[in-house]
C-alpha atoms as a PDB file:
ATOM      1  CA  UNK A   1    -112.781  71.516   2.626  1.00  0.00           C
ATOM      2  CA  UNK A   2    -113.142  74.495   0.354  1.00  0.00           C
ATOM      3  CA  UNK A   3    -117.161  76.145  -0.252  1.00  0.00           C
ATOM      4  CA  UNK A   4    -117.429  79.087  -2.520  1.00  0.00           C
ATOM      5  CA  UNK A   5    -120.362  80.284  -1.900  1.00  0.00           C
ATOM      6  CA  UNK A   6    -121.638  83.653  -3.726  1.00  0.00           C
ATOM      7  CA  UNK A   7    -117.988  83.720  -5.463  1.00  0.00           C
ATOM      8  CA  UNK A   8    -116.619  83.577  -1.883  1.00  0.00           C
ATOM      9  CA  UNK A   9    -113.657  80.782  -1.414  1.00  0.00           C
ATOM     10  CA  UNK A  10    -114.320  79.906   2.637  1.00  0.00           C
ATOM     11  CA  UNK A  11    -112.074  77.273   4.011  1.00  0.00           C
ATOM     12  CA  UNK A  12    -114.459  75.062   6.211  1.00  0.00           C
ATOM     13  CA  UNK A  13    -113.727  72.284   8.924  1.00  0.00           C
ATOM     14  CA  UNK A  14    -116.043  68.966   7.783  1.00  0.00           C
ATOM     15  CA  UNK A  15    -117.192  67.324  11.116  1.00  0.00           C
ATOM     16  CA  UNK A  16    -119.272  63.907   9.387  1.00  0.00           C
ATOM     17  CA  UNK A  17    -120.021  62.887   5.588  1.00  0.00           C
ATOM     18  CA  UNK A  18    -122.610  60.891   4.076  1.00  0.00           C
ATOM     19  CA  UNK A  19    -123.987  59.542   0.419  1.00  0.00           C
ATOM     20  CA  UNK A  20    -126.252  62.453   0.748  1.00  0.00           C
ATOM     21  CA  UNK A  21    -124.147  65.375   2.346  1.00  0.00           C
ATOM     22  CA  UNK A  22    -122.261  66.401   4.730  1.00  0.00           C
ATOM     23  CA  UNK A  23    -121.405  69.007   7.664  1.00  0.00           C
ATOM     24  CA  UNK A  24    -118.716  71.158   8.237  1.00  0.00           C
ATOM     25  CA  UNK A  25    -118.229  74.398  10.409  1.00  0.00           C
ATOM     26  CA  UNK A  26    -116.670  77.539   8.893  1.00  0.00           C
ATOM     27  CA  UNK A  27    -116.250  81.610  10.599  1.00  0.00           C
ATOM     28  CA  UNK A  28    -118.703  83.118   8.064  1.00  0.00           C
ATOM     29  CA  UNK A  29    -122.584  83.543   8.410  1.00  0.00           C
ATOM     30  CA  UNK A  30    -124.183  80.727   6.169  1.00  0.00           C
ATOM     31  CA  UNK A  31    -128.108  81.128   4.789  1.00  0.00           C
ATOM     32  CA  UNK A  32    -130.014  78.399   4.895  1.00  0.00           C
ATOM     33  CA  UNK A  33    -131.303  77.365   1.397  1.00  0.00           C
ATOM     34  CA  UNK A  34    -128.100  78.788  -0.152  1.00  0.00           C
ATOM     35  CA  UNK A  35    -126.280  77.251  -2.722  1.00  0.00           C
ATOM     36  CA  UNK A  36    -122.312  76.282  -2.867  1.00  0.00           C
ATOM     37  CA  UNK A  37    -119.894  74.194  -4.652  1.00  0.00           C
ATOM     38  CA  UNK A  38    -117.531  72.092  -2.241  1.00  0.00           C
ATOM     39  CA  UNK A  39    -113.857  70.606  -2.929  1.00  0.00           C
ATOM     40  CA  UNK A  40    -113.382  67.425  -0.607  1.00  0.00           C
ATOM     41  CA  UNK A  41    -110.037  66.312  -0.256  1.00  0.00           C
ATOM     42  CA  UNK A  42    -110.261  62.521   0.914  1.00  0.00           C
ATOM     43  CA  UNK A  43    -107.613  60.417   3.087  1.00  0.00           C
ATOM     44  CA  UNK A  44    -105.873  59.418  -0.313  1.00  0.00           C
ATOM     45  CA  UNK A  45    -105.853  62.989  -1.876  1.00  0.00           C
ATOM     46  CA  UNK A  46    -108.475  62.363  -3.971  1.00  0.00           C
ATOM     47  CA  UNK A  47    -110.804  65.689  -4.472  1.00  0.00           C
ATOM     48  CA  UNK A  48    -114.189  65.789  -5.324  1.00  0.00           C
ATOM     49  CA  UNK A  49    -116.012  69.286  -6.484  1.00  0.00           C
ATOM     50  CA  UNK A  50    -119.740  68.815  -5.452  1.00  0.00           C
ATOM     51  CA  UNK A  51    -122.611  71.000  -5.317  1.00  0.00           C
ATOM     52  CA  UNK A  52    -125.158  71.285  -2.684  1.00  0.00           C
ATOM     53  CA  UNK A  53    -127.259  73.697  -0.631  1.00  0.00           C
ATOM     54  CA  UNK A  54    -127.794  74.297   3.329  1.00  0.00           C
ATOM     55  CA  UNK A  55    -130.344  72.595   4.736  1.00  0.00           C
ATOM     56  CA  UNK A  56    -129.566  73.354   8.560  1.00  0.00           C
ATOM     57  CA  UNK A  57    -127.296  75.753  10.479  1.00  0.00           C
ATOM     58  CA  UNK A  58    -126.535  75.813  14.278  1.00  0.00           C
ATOM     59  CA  UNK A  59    -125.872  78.930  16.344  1.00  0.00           C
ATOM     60  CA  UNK A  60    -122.032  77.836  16.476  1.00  0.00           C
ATOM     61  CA  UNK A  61    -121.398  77.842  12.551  1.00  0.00           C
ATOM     62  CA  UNK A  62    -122.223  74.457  12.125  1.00  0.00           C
ATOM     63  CA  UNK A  63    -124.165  73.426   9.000  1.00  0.00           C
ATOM     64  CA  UNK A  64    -125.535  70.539   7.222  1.00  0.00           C
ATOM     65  CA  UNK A  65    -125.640  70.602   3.228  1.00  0.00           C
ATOM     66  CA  UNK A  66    -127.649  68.235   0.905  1.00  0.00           C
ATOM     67  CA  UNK A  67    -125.396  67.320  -2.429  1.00  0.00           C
ATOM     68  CA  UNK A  68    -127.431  68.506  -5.076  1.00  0.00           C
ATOM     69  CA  UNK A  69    -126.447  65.988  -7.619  1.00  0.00           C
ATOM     70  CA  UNK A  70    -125.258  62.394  -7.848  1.00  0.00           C
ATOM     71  CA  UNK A  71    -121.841  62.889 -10.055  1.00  0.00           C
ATOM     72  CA  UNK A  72    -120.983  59.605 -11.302  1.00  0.00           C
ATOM     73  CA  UNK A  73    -118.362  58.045  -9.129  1.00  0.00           C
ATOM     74  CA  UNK A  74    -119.401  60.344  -5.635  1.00  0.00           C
ATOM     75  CA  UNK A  75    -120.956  56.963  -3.936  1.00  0.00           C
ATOM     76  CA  UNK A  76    -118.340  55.117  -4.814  1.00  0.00           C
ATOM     77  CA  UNK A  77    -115.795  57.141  -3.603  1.00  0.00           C
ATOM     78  CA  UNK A  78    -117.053  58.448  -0.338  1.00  0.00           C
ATOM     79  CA  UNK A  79    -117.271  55.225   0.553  1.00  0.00           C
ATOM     80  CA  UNK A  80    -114.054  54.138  -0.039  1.00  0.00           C
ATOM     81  CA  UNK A  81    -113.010  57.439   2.343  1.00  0.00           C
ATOM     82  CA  UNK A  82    -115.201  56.032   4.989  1.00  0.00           C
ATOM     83  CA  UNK A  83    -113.633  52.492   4.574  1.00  0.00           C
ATOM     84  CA  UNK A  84    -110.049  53.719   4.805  1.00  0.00           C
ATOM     85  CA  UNK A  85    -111.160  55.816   7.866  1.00  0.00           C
ATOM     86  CA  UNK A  86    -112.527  52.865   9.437  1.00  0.00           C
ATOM     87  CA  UNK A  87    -109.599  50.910   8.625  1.00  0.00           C
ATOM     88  CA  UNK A  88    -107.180  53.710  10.461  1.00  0.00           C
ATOM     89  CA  UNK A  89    -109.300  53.858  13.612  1.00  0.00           C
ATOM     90  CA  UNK A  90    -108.273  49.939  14.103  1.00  0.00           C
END
C-alpha cells in the first residue's frame, strides 16, 4: 500500500484488513492519532484511496489504522478482496 502521511508518500507492507481498518508495517516512525490517506491495491487491481488515523503502533513498525470514513462502495469491495483471497488459499 501507499500512506502519505504529512505530504510524505511511504510505501507500507499491509499484514490484515478489515471493514473498519487495517494494519500494515512501514520503515518510518508513525504517531499515534495521526492522520493519512491510504491507496489499497486489491487482488484484482482495484485501488481504493481511504483515509484513516493510527490507533496503535508496535515497537517493530507495526500499526493499526481506523478508516475514517465509510466511502460508498469500501464494504463492498473489501469484501470481495477477502473472498477472492479465500478462494486462492483453496
Amino acid at each position: 500500500i501507499k500512506v502519505n502521511i504529512g505530504g510524505r508518500e511511504l510505501v507500507a507492507q499491509m499484514n490484515t484488513i478489515s471493514m473498519g481498518g487495517l494494519s500494515f508495517n512501514v520503515d518510518e516512525m508513525l504517531e499515534k492519532g495521526g492522520s493519512l490517506t491510504m491507496k489499497i491495491k486489491g487482488p484484482d487491481g482495484t485501488e481504493l484511496e481511504v483515509e484513516g488515523k493510527v490507533v496503535w503502533s508496535e515497537a517493530n513498525q507495526s500499526y493499526g489504522v481506523q478508516f475514517s470514513e465509510a466511502k460508498q462502495g469500501l464494504a463492498h469491495t473489501i469484501q470481495s478482496w477477502t473472498n477472492q483471497l479465500v478462494k486462492s488459499d483453496r
